[in-house]
N, C-alpha and C. Protein backbone atom coordinates (compact mmCIF):
# COMPACT_ATOMS: atom_id res chain seq x y z
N UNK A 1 0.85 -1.18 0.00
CA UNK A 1 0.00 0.00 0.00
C UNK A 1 0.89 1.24 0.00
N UNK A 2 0.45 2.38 -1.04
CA UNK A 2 1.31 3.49 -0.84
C UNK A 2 0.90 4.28 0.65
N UNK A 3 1.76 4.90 0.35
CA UNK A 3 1.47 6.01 1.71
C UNK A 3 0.26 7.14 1.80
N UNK A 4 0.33 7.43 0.54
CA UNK A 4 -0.99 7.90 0.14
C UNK A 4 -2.30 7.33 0.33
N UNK A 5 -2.26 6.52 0.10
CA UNK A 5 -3.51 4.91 0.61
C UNK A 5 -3.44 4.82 1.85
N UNK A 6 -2.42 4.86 2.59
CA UNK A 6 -2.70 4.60 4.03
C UNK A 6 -3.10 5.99 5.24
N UNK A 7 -2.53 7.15 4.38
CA UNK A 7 -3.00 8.48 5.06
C UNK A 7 -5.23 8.21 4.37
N UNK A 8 -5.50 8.02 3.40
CA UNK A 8 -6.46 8.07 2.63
C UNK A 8 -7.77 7.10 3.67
N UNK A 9 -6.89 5.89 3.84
CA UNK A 9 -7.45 4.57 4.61
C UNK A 9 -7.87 5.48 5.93
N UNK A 10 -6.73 6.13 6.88
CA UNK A 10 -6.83 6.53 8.13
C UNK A 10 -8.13 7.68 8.16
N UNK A 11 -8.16 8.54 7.08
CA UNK A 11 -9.21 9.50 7.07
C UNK A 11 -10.22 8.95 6.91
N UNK A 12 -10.44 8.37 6.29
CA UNK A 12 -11.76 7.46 5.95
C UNK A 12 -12.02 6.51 7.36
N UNK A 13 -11.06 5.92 7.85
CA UNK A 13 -11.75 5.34 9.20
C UNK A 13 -12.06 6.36 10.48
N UNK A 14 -11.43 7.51 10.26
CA UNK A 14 -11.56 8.64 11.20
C UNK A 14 -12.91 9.14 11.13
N UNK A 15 -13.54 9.35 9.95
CA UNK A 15 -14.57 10.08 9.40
C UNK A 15 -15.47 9.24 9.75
N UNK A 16 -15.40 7.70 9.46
CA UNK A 16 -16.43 6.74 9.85
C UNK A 16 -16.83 6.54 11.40
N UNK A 17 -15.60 6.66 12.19
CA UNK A 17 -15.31 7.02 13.59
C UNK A 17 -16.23 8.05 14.18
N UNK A 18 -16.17 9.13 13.63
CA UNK A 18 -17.06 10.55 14.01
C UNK A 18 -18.52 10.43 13.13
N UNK A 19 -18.89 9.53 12.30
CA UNK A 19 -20.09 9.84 12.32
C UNK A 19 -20.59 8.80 13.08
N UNK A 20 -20.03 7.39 13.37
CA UNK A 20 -20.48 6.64 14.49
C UNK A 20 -20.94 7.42 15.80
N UNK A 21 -19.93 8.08 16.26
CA UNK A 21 -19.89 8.58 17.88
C UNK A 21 -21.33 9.37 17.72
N UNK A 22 -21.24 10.70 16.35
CA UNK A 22 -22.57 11.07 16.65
C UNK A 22 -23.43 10.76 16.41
N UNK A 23 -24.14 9.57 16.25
CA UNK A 23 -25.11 8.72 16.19
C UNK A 23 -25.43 8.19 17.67
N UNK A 24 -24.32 7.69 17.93
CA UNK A 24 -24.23 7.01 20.02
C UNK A 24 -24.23 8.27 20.41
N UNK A 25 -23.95 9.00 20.42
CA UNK A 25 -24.21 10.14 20.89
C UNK A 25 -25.28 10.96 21.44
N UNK A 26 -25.78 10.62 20.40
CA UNK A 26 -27.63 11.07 20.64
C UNK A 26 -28.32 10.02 21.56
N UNK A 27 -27.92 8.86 21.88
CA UNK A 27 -28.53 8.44 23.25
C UNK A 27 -27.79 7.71 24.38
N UNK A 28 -26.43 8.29 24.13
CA UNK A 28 -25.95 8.32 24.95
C UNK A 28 -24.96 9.42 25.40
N UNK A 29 -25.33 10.55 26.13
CA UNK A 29 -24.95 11.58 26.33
C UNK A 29 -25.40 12.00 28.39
N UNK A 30 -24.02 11.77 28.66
CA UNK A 30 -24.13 11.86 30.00
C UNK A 30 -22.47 12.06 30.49
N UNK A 31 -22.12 12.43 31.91
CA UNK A 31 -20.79 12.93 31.63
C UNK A 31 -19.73 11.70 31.80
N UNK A 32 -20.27 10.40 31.55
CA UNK A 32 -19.38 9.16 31.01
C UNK A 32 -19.13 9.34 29.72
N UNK A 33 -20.05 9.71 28.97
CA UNK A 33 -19.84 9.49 27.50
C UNK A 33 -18.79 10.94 27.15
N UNK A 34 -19.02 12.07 27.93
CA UNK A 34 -18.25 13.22 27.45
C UNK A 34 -16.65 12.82 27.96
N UNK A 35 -16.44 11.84 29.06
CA UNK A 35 -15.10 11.78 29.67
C UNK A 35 -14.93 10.71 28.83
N UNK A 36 -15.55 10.05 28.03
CA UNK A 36 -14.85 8.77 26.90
C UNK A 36 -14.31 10.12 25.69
N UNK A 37 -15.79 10.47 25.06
CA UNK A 37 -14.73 11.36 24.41
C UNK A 37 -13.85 12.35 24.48
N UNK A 38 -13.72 12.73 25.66
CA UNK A 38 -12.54 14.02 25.61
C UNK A 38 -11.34 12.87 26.41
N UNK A 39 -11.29 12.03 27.09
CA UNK A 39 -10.14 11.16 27.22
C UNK A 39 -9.73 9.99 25.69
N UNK A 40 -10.28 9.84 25.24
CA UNK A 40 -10.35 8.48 24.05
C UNK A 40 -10.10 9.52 22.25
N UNK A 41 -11.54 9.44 22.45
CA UNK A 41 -11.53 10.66 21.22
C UNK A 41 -11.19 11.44 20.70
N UNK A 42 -10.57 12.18 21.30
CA UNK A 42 -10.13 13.49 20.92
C UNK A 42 -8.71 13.31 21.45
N UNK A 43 -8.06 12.56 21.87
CA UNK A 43 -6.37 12.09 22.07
C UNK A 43 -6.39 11.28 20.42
N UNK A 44 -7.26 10.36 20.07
CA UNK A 44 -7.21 10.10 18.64
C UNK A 44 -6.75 10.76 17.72
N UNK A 45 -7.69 12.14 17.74
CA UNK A 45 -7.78 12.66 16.82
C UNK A 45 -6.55 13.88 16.76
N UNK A 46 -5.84 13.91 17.48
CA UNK A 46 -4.81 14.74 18.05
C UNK A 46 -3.80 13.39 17.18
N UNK A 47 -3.72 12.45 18.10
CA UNK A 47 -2.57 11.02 17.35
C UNK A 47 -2.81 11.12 16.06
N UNK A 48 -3.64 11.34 15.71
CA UNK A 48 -4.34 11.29 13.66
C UNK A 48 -4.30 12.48 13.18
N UNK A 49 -3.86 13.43 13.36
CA UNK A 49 -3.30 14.50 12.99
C UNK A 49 -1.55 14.53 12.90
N UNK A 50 -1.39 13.84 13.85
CA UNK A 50 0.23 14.21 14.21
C UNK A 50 0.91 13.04 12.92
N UNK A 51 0.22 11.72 12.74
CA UNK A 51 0.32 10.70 11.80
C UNK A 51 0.10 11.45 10.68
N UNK A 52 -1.07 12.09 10.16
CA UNK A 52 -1.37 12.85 8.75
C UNK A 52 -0.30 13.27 8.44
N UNK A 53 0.25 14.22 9.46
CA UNK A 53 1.61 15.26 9.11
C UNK A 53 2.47 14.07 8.69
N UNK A 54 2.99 13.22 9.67
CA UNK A 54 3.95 12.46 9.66
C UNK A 54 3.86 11.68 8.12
N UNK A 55 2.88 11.45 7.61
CA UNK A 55 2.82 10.11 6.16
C UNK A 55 2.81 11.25 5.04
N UNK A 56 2.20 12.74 5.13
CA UNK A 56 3.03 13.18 4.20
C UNK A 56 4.29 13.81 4.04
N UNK A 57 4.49 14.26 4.95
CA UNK A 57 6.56 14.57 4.79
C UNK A 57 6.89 12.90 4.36
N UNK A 58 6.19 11.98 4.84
CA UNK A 58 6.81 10.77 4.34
C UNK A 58 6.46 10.54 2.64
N UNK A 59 5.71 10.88 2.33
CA UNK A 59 5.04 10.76 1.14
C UNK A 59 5.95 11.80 0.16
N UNK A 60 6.26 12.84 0.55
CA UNK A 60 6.94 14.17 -0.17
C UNK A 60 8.03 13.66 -0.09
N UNK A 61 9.39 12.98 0.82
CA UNK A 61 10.66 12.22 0.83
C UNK A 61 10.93 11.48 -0.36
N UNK A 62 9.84 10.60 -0.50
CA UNK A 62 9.64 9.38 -1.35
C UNK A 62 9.81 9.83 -2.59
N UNK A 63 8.63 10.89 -2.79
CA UNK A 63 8.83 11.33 -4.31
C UNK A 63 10.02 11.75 -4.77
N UNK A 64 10.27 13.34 -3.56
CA UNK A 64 11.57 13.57 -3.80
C UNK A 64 12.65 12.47 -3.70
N UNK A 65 12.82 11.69 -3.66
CA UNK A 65 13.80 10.74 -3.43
C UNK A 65 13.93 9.78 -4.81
N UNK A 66 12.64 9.76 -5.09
CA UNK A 66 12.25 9.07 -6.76
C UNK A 66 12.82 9.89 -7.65
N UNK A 67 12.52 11.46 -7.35
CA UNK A 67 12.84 12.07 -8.51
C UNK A 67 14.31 12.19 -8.78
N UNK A 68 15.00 12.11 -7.61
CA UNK A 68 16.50 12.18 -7.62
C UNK A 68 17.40 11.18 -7.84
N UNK A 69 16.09 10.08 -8.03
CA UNK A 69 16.92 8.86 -8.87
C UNK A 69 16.56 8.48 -10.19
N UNK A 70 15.53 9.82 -10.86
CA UNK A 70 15.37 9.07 -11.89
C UNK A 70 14.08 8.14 -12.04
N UNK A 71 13.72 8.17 -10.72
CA UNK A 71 12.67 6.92 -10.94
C UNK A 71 11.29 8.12 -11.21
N UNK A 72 11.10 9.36 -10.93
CA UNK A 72 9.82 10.02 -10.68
C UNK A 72 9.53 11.01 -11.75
């Protein structure tokens, strides 16, 4: 899988992630469910941001690295 595919994969399960929660959300909303998501959830989405960054500088290396061999 390129890296592109796997930043692509992660958004797409993120997105599927957040429209799940707000669905449970709507009947389950009490301050368990707010301390799942502000402890669980939203450290995710902080980790899945910091990964996004991380796979494209990895993704931009690669190319550049292709192009400097000729391969890109």
């Amino acid at each position: 899988m390129s890296v592109a595919g796997a930043r692509m994969r992660m958004d797409l399960a993120l997105k599927d992630l957040h429209l799940k929660w707000a669905h449970v959300s709507q009947s389950w909303n009490d301050p368990v469910s707010r301390a799942f998501e502000s402890n669980y959830l939203d450290a995710l989405d902080q980790g899945a941001r910091l990964a996004a960054g991380a796979l494209d500088k990895m993704r931009d290396s690669i190319a550049r690295a292709k192009r400097e061999c000729g391969e890109g």
